[in-house]
C-alpha atoms as a PDB file:
ATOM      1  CA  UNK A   1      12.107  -1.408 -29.564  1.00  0.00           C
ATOM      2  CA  UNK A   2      11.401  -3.417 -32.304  1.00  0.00           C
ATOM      3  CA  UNK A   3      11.059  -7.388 -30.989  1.00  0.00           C
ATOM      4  CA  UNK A   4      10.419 -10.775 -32.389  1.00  0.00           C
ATOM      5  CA  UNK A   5       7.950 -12.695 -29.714  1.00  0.00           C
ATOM      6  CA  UNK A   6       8.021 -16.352 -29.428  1.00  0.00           C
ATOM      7  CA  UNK A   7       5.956 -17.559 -27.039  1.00  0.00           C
ATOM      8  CA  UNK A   8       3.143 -20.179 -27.232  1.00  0.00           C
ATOM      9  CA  UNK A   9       0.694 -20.502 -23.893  1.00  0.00           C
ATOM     10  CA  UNK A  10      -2.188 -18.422 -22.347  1.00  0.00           C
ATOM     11  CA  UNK A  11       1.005 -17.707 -20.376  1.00  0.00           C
ATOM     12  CA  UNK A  12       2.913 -15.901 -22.972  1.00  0.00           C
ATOM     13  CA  UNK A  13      -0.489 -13.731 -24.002  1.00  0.00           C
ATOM     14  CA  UNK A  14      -0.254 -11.091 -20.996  1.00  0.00           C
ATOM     15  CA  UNK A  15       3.087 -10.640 -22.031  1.00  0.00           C
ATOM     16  CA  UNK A  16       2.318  -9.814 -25.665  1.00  0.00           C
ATOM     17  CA  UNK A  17      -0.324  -7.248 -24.803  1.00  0.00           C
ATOM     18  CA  UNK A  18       1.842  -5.248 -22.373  1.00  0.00           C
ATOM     19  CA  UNK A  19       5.030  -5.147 -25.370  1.00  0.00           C
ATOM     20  CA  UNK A  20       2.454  -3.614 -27.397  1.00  0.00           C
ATOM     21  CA  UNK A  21       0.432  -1.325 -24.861  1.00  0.00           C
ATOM     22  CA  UNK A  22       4.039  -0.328 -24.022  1.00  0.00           C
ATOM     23  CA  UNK A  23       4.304   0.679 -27.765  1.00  0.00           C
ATOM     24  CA  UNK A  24       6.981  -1.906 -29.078  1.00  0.00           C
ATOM     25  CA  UNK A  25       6.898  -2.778 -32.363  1.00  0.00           C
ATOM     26  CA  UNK A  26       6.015  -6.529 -32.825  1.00  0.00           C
ATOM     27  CA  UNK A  27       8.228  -7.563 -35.664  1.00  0.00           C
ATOM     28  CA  UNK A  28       7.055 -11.145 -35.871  1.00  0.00           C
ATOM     29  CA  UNK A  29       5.259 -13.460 -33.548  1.00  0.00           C
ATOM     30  CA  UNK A  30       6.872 -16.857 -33.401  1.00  0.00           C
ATOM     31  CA  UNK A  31       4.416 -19.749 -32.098  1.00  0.00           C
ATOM     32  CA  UNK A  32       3.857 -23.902 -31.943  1.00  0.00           C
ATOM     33  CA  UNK A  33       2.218 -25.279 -35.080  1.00  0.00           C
ATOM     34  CA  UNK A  34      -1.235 -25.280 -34.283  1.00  0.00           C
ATOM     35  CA  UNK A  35      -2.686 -28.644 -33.153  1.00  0.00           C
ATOM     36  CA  UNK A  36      -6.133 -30.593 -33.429  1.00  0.00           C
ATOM     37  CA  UNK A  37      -8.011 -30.694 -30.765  1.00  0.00           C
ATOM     38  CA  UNK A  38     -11.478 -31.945 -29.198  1.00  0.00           C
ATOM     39  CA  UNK A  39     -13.826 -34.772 -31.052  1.00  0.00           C
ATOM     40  CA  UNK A  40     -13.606 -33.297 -34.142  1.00  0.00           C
ATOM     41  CA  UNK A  41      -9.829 -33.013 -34.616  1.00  0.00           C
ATOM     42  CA  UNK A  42     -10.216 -29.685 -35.744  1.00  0.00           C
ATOM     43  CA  UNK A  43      -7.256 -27.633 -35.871  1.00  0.00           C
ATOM     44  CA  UNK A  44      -6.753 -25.193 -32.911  1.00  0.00           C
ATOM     45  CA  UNK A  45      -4.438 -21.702 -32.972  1.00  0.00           C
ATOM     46  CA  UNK A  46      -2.392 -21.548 -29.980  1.00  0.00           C
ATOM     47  CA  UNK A  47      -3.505 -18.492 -27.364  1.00  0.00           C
ATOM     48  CA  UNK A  48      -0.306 -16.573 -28.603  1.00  0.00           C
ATOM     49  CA  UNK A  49      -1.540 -16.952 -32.357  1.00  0.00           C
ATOM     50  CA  UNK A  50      -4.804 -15.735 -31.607  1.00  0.00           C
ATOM     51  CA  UNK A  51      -4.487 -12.594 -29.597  1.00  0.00           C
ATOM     52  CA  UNK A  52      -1.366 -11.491 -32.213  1.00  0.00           C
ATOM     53  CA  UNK A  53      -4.110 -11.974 -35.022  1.00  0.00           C
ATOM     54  CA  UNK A  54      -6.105 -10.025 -33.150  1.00  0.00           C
ATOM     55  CA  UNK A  55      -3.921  -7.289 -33.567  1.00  0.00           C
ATOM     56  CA  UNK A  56      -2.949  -7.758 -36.770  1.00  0.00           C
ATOM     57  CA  UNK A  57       0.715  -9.091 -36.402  1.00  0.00           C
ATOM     58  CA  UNK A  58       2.127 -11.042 -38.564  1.00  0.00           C
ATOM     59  CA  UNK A  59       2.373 -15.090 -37.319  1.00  0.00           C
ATOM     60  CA  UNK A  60       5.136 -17.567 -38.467  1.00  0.00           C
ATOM     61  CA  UNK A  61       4.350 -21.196 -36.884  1.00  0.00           C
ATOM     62  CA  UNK A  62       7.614 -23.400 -37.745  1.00  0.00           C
ATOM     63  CA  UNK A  63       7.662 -27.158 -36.531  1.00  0.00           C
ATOM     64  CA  UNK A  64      11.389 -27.156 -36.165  1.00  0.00           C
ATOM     65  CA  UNK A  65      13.413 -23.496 -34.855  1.00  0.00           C
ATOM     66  CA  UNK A  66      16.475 -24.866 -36.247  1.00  0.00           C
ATOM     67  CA  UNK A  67      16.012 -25.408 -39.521  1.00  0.00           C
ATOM     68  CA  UNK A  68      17.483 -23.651 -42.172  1.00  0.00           C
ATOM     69  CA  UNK A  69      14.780 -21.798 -43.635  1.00  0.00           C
ATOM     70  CA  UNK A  70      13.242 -20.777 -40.389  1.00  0.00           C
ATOM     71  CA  UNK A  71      17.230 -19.266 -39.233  1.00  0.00           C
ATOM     72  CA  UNK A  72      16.637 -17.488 -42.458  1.00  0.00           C
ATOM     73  CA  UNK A  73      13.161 -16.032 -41.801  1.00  0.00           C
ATOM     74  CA  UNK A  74      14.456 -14.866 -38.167  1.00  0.00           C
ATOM     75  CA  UNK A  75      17.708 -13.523 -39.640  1.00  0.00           C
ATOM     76  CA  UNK A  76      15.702 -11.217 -42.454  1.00  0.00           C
ATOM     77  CA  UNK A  77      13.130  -9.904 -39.656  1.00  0.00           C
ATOM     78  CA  UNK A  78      14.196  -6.267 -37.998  1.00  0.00           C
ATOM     79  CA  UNK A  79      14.318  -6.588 -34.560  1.00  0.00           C
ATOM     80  CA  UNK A  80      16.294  -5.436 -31.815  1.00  0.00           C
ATOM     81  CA  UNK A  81      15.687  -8.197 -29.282  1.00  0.00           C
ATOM     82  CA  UNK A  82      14.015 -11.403 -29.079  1.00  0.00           C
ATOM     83  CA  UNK A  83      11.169 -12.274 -26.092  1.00  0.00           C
ATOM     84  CA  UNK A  84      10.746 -15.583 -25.528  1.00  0.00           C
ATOM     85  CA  UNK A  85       7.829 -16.644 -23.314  1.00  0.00           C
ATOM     86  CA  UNK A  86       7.019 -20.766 -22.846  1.00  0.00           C
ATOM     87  CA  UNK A  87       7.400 -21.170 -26.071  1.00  0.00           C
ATOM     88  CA  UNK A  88       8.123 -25.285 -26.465  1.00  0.00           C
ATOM     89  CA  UNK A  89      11.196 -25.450 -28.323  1.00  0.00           C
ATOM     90  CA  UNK A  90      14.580 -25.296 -27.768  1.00  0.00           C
ATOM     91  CA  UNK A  91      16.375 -22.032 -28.774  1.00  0.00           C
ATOM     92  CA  UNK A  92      19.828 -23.009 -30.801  1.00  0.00           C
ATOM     93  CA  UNK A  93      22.868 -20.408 -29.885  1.00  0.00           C
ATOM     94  CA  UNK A  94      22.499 -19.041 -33.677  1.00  0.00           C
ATOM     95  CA  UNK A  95      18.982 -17.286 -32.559  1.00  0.00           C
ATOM     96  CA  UNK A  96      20.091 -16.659 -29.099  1.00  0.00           C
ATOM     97  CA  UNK A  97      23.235 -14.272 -30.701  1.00  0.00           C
ATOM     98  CA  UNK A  98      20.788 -12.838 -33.705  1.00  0.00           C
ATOM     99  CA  UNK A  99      20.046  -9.815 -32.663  1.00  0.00           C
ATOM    100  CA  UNK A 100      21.192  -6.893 -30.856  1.00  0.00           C
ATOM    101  CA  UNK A 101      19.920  -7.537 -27.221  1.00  0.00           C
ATOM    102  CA  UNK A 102      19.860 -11.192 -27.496  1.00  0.00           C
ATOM    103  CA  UNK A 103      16.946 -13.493 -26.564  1.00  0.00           C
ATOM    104  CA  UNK A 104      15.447 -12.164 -23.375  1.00  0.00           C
ATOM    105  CA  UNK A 105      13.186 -14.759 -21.289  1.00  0.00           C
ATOM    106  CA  UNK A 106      10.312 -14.618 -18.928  1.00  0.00           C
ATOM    107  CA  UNK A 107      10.631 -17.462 -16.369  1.00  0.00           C
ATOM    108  CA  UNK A 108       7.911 -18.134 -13.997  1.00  0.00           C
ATOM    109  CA  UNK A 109      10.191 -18.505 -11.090  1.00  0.00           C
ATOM    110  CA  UNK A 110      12.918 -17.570  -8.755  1.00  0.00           C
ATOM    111  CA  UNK A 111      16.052 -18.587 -10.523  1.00  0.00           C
ATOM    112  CA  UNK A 112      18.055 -20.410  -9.868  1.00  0.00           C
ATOM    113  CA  UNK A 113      15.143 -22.176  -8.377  1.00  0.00           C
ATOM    114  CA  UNK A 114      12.353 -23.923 -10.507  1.00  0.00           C
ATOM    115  CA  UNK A 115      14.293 -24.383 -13.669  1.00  0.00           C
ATOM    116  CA  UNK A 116      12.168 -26.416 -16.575  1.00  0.00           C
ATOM    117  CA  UNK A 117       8.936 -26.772 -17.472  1.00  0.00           C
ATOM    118  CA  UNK A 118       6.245 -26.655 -14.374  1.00  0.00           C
ATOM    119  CA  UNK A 119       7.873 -24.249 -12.013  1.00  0.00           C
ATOM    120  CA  UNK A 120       4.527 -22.670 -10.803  1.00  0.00           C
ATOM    121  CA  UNK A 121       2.916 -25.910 -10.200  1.00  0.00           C
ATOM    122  CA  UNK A 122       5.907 -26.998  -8.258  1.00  0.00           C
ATOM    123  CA  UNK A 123       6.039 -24.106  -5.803  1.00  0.00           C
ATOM    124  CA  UNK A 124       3.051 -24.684  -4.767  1.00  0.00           C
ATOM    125  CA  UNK A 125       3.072 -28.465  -5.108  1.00  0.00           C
ATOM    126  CA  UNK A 126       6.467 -28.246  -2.511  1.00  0.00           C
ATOM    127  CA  UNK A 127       4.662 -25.547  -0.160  1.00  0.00           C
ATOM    128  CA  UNK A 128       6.942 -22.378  -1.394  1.00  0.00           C
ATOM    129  CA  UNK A 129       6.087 -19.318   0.846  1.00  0.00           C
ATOM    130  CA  UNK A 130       6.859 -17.047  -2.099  1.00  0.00           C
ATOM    131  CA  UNK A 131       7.159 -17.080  -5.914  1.00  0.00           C
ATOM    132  CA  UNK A 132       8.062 -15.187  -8.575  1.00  0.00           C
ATOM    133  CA  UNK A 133       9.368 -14.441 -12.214  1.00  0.00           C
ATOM    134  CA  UNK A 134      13.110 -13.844 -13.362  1.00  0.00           C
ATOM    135  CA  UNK A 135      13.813 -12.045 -16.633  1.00  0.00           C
ATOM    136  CA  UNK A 136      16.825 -13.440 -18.158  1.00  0.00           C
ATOM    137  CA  UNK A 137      19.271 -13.668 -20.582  1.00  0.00           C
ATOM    138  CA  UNK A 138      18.907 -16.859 -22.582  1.00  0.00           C
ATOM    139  CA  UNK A 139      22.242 -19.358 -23.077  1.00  0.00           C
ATOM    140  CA  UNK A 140      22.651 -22.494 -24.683  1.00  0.00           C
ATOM    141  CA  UNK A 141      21.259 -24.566 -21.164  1.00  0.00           C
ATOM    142  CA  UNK A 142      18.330 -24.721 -19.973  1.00  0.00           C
ATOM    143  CA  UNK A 143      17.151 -21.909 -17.655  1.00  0.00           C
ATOM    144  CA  UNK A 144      20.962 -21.376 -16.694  1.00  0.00           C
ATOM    145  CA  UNK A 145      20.998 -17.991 -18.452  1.00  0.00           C
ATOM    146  CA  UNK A 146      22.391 -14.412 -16.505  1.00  0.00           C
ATOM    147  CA  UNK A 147      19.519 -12.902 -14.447  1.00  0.00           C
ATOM    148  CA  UNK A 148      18.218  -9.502 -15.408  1.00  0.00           C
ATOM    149  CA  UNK A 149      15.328  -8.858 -13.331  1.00  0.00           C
ATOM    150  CA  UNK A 150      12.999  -9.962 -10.560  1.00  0.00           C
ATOM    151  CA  UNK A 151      10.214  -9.712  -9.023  1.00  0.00           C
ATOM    152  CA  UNK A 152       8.380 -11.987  -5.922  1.00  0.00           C
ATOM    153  CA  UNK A 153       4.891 -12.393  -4.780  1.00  0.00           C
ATOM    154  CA  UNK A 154       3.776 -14.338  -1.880  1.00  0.00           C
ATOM    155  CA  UNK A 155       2.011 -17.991  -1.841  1.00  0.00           C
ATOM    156  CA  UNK A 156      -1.731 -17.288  -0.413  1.00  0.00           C
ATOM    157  CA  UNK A 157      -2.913 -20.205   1.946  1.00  0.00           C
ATOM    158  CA  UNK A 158      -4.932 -21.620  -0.560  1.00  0.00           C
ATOM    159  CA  UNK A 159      -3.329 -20.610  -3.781  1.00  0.00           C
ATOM    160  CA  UNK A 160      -3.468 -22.976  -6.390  1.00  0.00           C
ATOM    161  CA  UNK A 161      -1.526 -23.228  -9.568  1.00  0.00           C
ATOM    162  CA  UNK A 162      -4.300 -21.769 -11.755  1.00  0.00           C
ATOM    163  CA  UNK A 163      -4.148 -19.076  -9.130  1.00  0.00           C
ATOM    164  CA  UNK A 164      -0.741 -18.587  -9.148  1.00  0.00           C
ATOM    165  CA  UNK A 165      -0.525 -18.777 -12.768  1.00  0.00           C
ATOM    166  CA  UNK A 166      -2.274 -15.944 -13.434  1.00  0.00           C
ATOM    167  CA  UNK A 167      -0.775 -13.641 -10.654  1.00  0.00           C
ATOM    168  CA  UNK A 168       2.707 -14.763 -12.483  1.00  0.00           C
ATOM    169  CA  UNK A 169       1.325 -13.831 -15.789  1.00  0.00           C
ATOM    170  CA  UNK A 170       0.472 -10.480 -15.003  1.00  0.00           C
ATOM    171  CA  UNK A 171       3.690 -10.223 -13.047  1.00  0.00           C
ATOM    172  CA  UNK A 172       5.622 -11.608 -15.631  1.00  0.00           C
ATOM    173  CA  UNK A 173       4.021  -8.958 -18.271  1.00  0.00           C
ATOM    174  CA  UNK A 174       4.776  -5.767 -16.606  1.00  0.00           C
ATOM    175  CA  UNK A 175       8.603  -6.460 -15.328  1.00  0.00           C
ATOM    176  CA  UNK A 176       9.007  -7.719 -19.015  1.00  0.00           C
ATOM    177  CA  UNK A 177       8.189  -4.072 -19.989  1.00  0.00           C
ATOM    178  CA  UNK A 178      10.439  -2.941 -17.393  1.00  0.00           C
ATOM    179  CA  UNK A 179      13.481  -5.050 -18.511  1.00  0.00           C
ATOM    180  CA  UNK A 180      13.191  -4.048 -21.738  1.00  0.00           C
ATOM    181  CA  UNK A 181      13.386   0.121 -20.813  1.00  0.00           C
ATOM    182  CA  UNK A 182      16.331  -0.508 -18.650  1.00  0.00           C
ATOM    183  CA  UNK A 183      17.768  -2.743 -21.429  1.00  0.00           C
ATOM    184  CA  UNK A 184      18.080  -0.456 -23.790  1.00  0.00           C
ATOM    185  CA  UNK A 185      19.046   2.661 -21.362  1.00  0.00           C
ATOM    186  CA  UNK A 186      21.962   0.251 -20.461  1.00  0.00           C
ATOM    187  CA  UNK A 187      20.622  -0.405 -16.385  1.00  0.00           C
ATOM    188  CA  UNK A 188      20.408  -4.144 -16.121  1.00  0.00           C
ATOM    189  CA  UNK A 189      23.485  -5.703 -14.434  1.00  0.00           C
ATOM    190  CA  UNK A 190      23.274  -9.379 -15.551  1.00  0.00           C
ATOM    191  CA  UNK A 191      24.213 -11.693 -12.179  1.00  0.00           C
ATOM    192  CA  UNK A 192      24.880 -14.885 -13.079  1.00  0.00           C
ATOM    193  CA  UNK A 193      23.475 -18.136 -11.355  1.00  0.00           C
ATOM    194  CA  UNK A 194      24.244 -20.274  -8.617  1.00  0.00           C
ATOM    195  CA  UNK A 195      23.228 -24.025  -8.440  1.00  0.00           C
ATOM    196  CA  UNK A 196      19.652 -24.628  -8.058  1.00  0.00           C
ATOM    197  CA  UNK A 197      18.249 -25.385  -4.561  1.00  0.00           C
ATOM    198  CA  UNK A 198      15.431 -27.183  -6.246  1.00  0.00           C
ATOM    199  CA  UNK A 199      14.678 -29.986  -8.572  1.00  0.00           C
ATOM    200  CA  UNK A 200      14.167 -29.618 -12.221  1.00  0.00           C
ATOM    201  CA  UNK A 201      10.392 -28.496 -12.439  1.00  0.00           C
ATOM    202  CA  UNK A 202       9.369 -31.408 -14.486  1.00  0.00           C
ATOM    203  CA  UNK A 203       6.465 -31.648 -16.743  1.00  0.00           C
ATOM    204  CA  UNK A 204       3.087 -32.779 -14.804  1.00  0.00           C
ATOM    205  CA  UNK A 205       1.501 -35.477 -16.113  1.00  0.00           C
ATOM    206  CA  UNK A 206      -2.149 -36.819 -15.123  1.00  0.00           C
ATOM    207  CA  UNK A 207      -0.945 -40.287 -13.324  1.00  0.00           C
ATOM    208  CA  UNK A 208       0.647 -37.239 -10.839  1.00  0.00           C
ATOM    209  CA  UNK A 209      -3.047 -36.485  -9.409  1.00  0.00           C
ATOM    210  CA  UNK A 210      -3.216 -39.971  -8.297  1.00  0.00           C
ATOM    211  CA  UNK A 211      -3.363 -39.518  -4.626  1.00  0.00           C
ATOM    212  CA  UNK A 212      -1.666 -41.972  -2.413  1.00  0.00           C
ATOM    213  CA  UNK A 213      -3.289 -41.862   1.191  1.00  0.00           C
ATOM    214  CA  UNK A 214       0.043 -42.943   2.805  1.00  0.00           C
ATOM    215  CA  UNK A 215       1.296 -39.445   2.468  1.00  0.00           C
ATOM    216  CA  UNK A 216       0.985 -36.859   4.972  1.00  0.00           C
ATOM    217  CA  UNK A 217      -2.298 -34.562   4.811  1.00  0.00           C
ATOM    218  CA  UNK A 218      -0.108 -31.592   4.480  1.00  0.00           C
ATOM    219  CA  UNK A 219       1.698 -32.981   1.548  1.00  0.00           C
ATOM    220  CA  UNK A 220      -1.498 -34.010  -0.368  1.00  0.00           C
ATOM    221  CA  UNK A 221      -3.669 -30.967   0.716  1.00  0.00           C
ATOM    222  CA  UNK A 222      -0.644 -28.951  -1.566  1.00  0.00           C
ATOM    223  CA  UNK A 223      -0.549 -31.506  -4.417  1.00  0.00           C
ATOM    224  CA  UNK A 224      -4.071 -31.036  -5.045  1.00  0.00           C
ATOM    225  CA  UNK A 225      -4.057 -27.210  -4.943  1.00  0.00           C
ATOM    226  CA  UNK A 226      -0.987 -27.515  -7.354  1.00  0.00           C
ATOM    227  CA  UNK A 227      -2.704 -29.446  -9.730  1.00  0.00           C
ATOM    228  CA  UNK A 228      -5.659 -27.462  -9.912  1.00  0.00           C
ATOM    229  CA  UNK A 229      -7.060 -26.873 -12.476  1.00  0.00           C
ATOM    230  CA  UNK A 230      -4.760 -29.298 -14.638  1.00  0.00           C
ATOM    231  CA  UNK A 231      -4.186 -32.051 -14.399  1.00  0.00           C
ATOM    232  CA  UNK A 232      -6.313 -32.731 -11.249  1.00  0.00           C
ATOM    233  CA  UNK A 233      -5.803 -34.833  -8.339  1.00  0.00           C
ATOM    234  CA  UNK A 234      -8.370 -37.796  -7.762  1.00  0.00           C
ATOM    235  CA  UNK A 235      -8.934 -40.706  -6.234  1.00  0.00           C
ATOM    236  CA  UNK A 236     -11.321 -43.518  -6.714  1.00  0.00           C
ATOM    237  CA  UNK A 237     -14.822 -44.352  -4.945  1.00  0.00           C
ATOM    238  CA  UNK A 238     -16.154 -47.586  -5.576  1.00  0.00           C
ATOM    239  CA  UNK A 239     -15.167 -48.044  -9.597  1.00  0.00           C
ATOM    240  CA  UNK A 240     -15.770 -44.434 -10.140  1.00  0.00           C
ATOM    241  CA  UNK A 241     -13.073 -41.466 -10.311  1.00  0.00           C
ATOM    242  CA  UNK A 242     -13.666 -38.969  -8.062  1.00  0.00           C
ATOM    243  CA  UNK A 243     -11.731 -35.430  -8.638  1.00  0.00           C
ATOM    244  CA  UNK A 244     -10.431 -33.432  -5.580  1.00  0.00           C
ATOM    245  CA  UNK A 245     -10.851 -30.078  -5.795  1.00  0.00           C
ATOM    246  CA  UNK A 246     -10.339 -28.682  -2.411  1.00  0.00           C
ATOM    247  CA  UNK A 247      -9.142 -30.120   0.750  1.00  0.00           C
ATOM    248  CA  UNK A 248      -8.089 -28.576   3.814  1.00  0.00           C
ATOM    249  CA  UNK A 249      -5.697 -30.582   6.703  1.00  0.00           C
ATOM    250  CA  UNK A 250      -7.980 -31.622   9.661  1.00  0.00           C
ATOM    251  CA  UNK A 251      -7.512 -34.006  13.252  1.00  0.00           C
ATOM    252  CA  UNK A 252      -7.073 -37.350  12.692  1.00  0.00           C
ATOM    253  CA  UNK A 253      -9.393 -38.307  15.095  1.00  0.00           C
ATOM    254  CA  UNK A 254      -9.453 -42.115  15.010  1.00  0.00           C
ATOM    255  CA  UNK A 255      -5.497 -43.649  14.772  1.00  0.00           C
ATOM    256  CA  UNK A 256      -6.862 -47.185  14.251  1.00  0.00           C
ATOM    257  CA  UNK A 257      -8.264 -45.622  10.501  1.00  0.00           C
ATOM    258  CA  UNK A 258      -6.276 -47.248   8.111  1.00  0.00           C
ATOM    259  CA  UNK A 259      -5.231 -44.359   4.923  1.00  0.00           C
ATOM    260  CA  UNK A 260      -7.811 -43.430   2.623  1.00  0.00           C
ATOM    261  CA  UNK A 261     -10.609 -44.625   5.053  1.00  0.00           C
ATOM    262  CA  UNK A 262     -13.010 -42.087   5.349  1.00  0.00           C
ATOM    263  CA  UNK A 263     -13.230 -41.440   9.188  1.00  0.00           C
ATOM    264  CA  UNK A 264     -15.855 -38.458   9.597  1.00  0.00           C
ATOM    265  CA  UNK A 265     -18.928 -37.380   7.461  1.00  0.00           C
ATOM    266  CA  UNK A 266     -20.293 -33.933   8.507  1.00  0.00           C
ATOM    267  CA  UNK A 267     -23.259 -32.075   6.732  1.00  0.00           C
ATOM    268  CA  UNK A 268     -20.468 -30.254   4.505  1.00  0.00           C
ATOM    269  CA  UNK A 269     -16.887 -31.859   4.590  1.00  0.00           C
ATOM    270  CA  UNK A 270     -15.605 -35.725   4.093  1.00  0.00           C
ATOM    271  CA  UNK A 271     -12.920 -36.628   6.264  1.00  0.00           C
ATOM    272  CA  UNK A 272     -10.295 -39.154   5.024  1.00  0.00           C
ATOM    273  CA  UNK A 273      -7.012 -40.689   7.362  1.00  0.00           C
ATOM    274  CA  UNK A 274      -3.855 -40.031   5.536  1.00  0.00           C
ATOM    275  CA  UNK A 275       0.304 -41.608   6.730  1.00  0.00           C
ATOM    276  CA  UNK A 276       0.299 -38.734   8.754  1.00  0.00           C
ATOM    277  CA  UNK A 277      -3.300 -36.488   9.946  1.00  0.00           C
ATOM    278  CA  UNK A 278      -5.954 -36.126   7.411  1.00  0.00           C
ATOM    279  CA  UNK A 279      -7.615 -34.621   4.695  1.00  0.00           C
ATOM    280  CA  UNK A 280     -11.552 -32.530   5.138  1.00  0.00           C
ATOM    281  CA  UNK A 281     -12.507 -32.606   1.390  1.00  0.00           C
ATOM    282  CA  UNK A 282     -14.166 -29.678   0.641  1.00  0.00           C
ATOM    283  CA  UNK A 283     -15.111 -29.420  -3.185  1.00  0.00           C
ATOM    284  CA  UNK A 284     -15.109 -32.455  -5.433  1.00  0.00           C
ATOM    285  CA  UNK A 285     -16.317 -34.178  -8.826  1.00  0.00           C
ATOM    286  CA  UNK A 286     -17.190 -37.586  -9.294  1.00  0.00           C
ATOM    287  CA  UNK A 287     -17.151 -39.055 -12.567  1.00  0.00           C
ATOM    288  CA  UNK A 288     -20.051 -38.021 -14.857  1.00  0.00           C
ATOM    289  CA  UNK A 289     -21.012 -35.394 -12.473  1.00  0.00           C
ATOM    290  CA  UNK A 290     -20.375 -31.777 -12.241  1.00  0.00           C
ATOM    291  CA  UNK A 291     -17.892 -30.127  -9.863  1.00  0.00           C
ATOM    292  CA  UNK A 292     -19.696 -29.052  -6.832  1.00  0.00           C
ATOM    293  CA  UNK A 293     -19.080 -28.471  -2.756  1.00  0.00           C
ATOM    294  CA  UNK A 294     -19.324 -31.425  -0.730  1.00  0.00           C
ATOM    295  CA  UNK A 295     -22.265 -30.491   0.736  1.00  0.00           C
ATOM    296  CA  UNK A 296     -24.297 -30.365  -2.354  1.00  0.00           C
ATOM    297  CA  UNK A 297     -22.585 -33.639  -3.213  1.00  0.00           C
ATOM    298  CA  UNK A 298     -23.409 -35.055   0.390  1.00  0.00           C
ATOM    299  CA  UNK A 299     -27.330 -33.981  -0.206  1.00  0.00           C
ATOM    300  CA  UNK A 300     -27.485 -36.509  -3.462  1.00  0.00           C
ATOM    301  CA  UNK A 301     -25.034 -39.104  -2.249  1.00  0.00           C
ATOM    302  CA  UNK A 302     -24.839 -41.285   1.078  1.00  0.00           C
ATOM    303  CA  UNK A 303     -21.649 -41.973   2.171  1.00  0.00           C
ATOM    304  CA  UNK A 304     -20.363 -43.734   5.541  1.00  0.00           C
ATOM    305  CA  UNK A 305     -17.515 -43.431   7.690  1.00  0.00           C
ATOM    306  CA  UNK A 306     -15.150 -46.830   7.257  1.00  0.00           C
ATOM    307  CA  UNK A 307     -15.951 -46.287   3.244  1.00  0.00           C
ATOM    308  CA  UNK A 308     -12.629 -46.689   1.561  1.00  0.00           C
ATOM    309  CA  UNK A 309     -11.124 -44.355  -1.220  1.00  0.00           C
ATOM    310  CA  UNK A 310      -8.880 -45.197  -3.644  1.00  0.00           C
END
């Protein structure tokens, strides 16, 4: 098939390699302008951009979808179908009835569950069992669209978003190729959506790591695993951040702790009272420093039970 790709996100890149492994023809790759980053400002291609330059395809970065010129530029390009992968912008109805096949979309979730912007995050971050990506048929709302395709994965005991985000990628990729053969043989039976069990998937945002001790320990052991690797959950020691990387759920062995007292040092672990049981922290990263195990962390810092975080 010949496709237009939009799609912006390390995300979207698995997805782009297995159109053209499969041996679509890549039309034009749609992507975010790109944007300065680091101490010099200096500006960065988006992961889409780069891996389509790689392969020689052409790249058109417009700020706004909808504007005239850009409806134009779509309009002019052969292509049967549009993919659309994360890519940051609304899509108006005049793209999403363009072409032949539509706009088909890769959503990293269950649908109707997870709709918006952080749905791998969340299902981790709300202790999901399993996950899993929907191919879809885009509409004018906002994940609402007729589902073409699934596929589901199960949640490891310590899976993390990073984690999951790859395994979704690579999911993702390969029933994308899949959608797309029974697409055009005529095979997919769109099924349309029910409400969605879940909350919108809202964007995370850094003040989100902040951990509040008065939670449970189960319900901040899975907030920290679905915030790794961005944006991080932390807490503070003294007048210094200090990054949670790993925690596991451990016996709250003294009930007169008060939350976010740390109740147990052991040669390896930190032990901290939470509302409800408490938290072993198991990898960390304290401000300046570099992430390490608790242990190593232990070896070059002294810390005592009734020491108070956050």
């Amino acid at each position: 098939m010949k496709i237009i790709f939009m799609g912006t996100p390390d995300f979207s890149v698995g997805t782009l390699e297995a159109l053209i492994a499969a041996g679509h023809e890549i039309t034009l790759v749609v992507s975010q302008p790109d944007k300065p980053k680091g101490r010099g400002h200096e500006l960065q291609p988006t992961p889409v951009k780069e891996a389509a330059l790689k392969h020689g395809l052409t790249v058109y970065q417009p700020k706004k979808v909808r504007d005239p010129e850009v409806l134009e530029k779509l309009r002019e390009t052969e292509a049967d179908v549009i993919v659309v992968i994360a890519f940051g912008q609304i899509i108006p109805k005049s793209i999403l009835e363009m072409k032949q096949y539509g706009c088909i979309n890769v959503h990293a979730s269950l649908l109707p569950k997870y709709r918006g912007a952080a749905p791998i995050q969340w299902a981790v971050i709300d202790g999901e069992k399993e996950s899993g990506v929907t191919i879809m048929q885009m509409d004018e709302g906002l994940d609402t669209g007729d589902m073409l395709l699934k596929g589901s994965l199960e949640l490891a005991e310590d899976e993390t978003g990073g984690s999951l985000f790859d395994r979704l990628s690579t999911l993702g990729a390969n029933l994308c190729v899949e959608a797309l053969k029974k697409l055009q043989k005529g095979e997919l039976k769109p099924e349309k959506q029910g409400e969605s069990p879940t909350e919108y998937a809202r964007m995370l945002t850094k003040d989100m790591g902040d951990l509040d001790w008065n939670e449970s320990a189960v319900k901040l052991e899975r907030l920290i695993r679905g915030l790794n690797p961005w944006p991080s959950a932390y807490t503070k020691l003294g007048d210094r951040t200090l990054k949670i990387w790993s925690a596991r759920v451990c016996e709250k062995t003294d009930e007169t702790a008060v939350c976010g007292e740390i109740i147990r040092v052991t040669k390896d672990t930190i032990c901290v009272a939470c509302g409800e049981g408490a938290l072993e922290i198991t990898e960390l990263q304290l401000q300046g420093k570099k992430r390490m195990d608790t242990g190593a962390f232990l070896r070059g810092y002294h810390l005592e039970p009734g020491t108070k975080l956050g």
